[in-house]
C-alpha atoms as a PDB file:
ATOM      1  CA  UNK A   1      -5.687  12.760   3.737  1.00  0.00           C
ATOM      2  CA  UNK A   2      -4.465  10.664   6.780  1.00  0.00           C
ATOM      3  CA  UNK A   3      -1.168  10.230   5.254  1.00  0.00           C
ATOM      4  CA  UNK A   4       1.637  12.233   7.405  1.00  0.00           C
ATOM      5  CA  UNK A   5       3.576  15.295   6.250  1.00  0.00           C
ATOM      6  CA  UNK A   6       7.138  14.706   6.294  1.00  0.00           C
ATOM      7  CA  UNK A   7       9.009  18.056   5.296  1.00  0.00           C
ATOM      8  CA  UNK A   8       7.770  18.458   1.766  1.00  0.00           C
ATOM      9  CA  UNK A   9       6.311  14.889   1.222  1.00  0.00           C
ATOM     10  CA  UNK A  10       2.858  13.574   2.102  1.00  0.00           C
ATOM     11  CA  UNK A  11       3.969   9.578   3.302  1.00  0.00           C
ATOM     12  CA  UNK A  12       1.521   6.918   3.986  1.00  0.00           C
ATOM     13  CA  UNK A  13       2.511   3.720   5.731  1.00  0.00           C
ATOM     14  CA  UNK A  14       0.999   0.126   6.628  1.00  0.00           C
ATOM     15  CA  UNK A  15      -0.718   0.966  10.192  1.00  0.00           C
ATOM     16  CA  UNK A  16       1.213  -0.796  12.994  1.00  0.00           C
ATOM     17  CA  UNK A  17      -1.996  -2.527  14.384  1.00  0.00           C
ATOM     18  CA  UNK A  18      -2.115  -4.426  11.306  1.00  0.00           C
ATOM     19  CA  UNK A  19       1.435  -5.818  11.052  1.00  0.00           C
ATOM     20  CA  UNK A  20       1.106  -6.741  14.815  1.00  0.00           C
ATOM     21  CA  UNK A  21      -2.511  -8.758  13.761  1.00  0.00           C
ATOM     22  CA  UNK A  22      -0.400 -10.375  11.057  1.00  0.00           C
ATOM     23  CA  UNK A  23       2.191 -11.111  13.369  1.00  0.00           C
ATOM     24  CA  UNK A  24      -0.343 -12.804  15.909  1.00  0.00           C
ATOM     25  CA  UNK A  25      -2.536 -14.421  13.439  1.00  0.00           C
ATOM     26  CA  UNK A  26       0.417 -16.597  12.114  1.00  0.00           C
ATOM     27  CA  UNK A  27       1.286 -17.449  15.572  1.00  0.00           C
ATOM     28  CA  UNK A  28      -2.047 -18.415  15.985  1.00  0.00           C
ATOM     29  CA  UNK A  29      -2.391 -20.453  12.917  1.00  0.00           C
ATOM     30  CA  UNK A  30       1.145 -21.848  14.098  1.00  0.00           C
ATOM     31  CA  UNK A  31      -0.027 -23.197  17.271  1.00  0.00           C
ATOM     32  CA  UNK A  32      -2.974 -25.052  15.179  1.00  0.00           C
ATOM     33  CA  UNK A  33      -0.024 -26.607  12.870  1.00  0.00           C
ATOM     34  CA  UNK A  34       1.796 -27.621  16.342  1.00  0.00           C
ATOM     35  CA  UNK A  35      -1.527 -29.233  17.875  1.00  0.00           C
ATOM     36  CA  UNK A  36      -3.402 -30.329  14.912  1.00  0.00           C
ATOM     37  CA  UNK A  37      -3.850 -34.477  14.648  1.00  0.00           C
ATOM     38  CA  UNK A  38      -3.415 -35.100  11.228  1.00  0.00           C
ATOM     39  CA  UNK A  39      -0.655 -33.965   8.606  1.00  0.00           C
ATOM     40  CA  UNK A  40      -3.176 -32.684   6.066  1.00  0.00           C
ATOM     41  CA  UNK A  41      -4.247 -29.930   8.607  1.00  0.00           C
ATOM     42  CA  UNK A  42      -0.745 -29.332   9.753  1.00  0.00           C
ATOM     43  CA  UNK A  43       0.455 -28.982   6.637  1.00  0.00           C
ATOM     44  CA  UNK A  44      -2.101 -26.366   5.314  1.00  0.00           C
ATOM     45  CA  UNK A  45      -1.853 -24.333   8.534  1.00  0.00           C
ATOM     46  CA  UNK A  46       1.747 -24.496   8.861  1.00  0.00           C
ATOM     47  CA  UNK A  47       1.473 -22.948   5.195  1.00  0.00           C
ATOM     48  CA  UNK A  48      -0.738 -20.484   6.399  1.00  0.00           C
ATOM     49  CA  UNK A  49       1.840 -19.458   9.218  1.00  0.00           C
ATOM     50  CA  UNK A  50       4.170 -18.981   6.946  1.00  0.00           C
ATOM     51  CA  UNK A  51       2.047 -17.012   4.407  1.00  0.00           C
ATOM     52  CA  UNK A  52       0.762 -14.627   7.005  1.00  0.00           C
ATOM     53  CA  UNK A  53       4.826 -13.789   8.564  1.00  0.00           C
ATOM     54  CA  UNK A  54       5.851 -12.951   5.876  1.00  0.00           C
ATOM     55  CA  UNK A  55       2.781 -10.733   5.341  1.00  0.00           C
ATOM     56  CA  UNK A  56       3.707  -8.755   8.286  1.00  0.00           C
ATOM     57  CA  UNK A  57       7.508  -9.191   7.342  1.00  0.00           C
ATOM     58  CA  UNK A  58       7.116  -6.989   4.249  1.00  0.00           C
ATOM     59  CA  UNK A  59       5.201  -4.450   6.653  1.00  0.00           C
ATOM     60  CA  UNK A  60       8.229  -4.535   8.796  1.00  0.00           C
ATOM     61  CA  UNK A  61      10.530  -4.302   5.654  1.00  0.00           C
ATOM     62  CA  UNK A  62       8.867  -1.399   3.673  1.00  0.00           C
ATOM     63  CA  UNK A  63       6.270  -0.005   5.838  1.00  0.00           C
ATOM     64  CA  UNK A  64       5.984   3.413   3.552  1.00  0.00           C
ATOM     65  CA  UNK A  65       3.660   2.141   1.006  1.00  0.00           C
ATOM     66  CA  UNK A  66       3.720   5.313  -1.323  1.00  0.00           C
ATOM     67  CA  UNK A  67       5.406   8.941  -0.692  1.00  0.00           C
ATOM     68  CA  UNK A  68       4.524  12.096  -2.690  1.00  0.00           C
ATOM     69  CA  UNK A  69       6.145  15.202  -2.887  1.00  0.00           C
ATOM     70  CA  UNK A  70       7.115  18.175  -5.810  1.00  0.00           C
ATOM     71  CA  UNK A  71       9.045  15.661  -8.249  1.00  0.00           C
ATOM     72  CA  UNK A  72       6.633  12.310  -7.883  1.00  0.00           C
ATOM     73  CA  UNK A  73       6.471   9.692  -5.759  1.00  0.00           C
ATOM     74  CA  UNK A  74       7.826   6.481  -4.352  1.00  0.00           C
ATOM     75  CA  UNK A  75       5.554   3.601  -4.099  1.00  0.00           C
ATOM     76  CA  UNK A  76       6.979   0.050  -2.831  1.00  0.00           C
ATOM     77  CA  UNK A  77       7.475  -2.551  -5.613  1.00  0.00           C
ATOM     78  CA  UNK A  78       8.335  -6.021  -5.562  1.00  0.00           C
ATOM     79  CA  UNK A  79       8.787  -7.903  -2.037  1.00  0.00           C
ATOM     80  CA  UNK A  80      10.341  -4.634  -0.162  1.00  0.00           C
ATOM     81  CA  UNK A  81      11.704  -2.289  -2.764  1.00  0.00           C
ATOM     82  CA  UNK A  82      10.409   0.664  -3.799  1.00  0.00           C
ATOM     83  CA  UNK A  83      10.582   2.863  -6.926  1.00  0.00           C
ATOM     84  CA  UNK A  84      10.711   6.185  -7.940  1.00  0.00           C
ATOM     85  CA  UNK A  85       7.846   7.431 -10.552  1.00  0.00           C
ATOM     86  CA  UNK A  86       8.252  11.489 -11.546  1.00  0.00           C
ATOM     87  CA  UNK A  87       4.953  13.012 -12.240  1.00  0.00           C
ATOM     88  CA  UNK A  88       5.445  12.758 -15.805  1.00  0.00           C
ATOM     89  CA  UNK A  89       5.852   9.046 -16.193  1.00  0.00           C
ATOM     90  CA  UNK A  90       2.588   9.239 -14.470  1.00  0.00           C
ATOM     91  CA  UNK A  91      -0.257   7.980 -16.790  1.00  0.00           C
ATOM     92  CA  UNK A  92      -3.086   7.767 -14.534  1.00  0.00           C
ATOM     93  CA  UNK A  93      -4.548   7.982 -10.715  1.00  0.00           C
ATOM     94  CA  UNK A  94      -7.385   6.234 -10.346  1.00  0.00           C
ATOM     95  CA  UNK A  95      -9.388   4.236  -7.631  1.00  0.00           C
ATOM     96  CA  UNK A  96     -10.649   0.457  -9.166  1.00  0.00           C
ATOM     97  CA  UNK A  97     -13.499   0.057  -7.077  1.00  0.00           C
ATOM     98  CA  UNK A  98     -15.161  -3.489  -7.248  1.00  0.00           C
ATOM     99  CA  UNK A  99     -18.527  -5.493  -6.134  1.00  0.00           C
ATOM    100  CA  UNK A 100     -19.054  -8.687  -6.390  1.00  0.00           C
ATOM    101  CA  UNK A 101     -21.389 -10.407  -4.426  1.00  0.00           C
ATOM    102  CA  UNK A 102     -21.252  -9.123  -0.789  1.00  0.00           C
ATOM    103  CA  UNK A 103     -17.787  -8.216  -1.577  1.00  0.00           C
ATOM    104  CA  UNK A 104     -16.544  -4.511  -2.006  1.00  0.00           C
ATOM    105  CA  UNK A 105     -12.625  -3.844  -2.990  1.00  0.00           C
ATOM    106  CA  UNK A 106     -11.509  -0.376  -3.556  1.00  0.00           C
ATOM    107  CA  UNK A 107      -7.269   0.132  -4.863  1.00  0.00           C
ATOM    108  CA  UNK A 108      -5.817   3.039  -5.868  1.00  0.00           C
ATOM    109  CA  UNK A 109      -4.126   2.737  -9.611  1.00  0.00           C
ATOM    110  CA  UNK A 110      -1.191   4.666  -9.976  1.00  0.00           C
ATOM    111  CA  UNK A 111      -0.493   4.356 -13.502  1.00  0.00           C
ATOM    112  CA  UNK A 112       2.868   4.496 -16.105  1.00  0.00           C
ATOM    113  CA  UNK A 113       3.369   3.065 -19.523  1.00  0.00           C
ATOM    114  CA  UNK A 114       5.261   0.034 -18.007  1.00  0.00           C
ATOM    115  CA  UNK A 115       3.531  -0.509 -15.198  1.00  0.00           C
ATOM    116  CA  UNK A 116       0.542  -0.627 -12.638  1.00  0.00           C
ATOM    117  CA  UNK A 117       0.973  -0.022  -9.009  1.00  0.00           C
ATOM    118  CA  UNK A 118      -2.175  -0.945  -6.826  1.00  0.00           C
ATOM    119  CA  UNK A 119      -2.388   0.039  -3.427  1.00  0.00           C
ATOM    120  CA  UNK A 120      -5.347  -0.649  -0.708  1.00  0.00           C
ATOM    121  CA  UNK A 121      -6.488   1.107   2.042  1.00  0.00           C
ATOM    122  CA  UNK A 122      -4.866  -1.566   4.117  1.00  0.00           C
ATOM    123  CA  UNK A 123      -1.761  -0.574   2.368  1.00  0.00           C
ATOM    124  CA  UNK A 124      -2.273   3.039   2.653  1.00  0.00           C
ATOM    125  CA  UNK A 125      -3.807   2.925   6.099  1.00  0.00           C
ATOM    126  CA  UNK A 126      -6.094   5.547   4.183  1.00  0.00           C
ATOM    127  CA  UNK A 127      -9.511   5.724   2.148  1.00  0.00           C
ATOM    128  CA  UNK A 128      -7.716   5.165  -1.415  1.00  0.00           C
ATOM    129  CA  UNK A 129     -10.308   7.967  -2.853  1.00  0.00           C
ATOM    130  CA  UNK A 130      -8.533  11.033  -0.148  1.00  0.00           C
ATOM    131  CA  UNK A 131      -4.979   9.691  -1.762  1.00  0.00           C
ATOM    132  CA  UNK A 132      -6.171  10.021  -4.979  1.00  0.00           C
ATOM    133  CA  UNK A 133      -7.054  13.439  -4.087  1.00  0.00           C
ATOM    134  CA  UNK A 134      -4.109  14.228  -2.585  1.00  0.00           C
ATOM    135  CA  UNK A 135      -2.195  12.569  -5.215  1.00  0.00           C
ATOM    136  CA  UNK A 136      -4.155  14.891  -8.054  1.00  0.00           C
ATOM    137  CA  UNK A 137      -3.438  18.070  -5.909  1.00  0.00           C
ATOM    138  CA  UNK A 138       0.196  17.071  -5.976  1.00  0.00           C
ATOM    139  CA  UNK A 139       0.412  16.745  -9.670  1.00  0.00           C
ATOM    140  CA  UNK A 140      -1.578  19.469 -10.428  1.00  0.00           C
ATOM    141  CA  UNK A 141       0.661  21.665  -7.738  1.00  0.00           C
ATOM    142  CA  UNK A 142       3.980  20.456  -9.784  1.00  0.00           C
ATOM    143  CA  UNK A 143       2.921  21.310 -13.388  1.00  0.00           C
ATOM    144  CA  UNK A 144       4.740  24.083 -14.821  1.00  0.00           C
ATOM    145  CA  UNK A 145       2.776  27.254 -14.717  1.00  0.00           C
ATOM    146  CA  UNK A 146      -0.311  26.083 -12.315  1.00  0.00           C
ATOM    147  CA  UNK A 147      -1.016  28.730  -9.581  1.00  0.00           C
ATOM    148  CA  UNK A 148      -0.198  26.569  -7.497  1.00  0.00           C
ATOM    149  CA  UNK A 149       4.089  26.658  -8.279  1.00  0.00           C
ATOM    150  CA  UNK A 150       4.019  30.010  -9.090  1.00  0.00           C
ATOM    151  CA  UNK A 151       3.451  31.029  -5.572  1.00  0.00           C
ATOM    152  CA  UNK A 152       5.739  29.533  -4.352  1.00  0.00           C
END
């Protein structure tokens, strides 16, 4: 799973290794804006500072990408929010795995009628395929009736 058990809900959250390679990379890429010789070059990389802080401000903002428990889950929406989905409203689980070229992308799809929320391992700091596990266990554990509820 990889995700971490807090009380009743299964969490999983942006590793802290990659906001802090974020962080670094546009301080990098700022120092290149700073020294670069002609205003093309700093313009692009000062762009690319900026792109990449607030990157790893949005890890610092909402670092719990998606929470589980009995009722549903919580998955972050829009810059830093987050919403709350009840099993229910749930239409799908799915992992969207991609190749093009030398190129591999795997997300997990959690979706509703209204909307699509796709998270990566990056995200997730998880292989997307155990969350959709998990995810399916946890569903499956809140219907009414499965063994799983009635024991408890």
């Amino acid at each position: 799973m990889a995700g971490v058990i807090e009380g009743d809900a299964a969490v999983w959250r942006v590793p802290p290794a990659h906001t802090v390679l974020k962080f670094a990379g546009a301080a990098a890429v700022a120092l290149v804006a700073v020294f670069a010789h002609d205003t093309a070059g700093s313009l692009l990389a000062g762009v690319a500072a900026a792109g990449l802080a607030a990157l790893a401000l949005r890890d610092v903002l909402a670092p719990e990408r998606l929470r589980a428990d009995a009722a549903g889950v919580t998955v972050v929406a829009g810059f830093a929010g987050r919403r709350r989905v009840a099993w229910p409203e749930i239409t799908g689980i799915e992992v969207d795995e991609r190749r093009r070229a030398l190129v591999r992308s795997r997300l997990l799809e959690i979706r509703t009628e209204d909307d699509l929320h796709l998270l990566s391992a990056y995200d997730l700091g998880a292989d997307v395929a155990d969350v959709a596990g998990e995810l399916d266990r946890l569903r499956a554990a809140a219907q009414p009736g499965s063994a799983s509820s009635a024991d408890g």
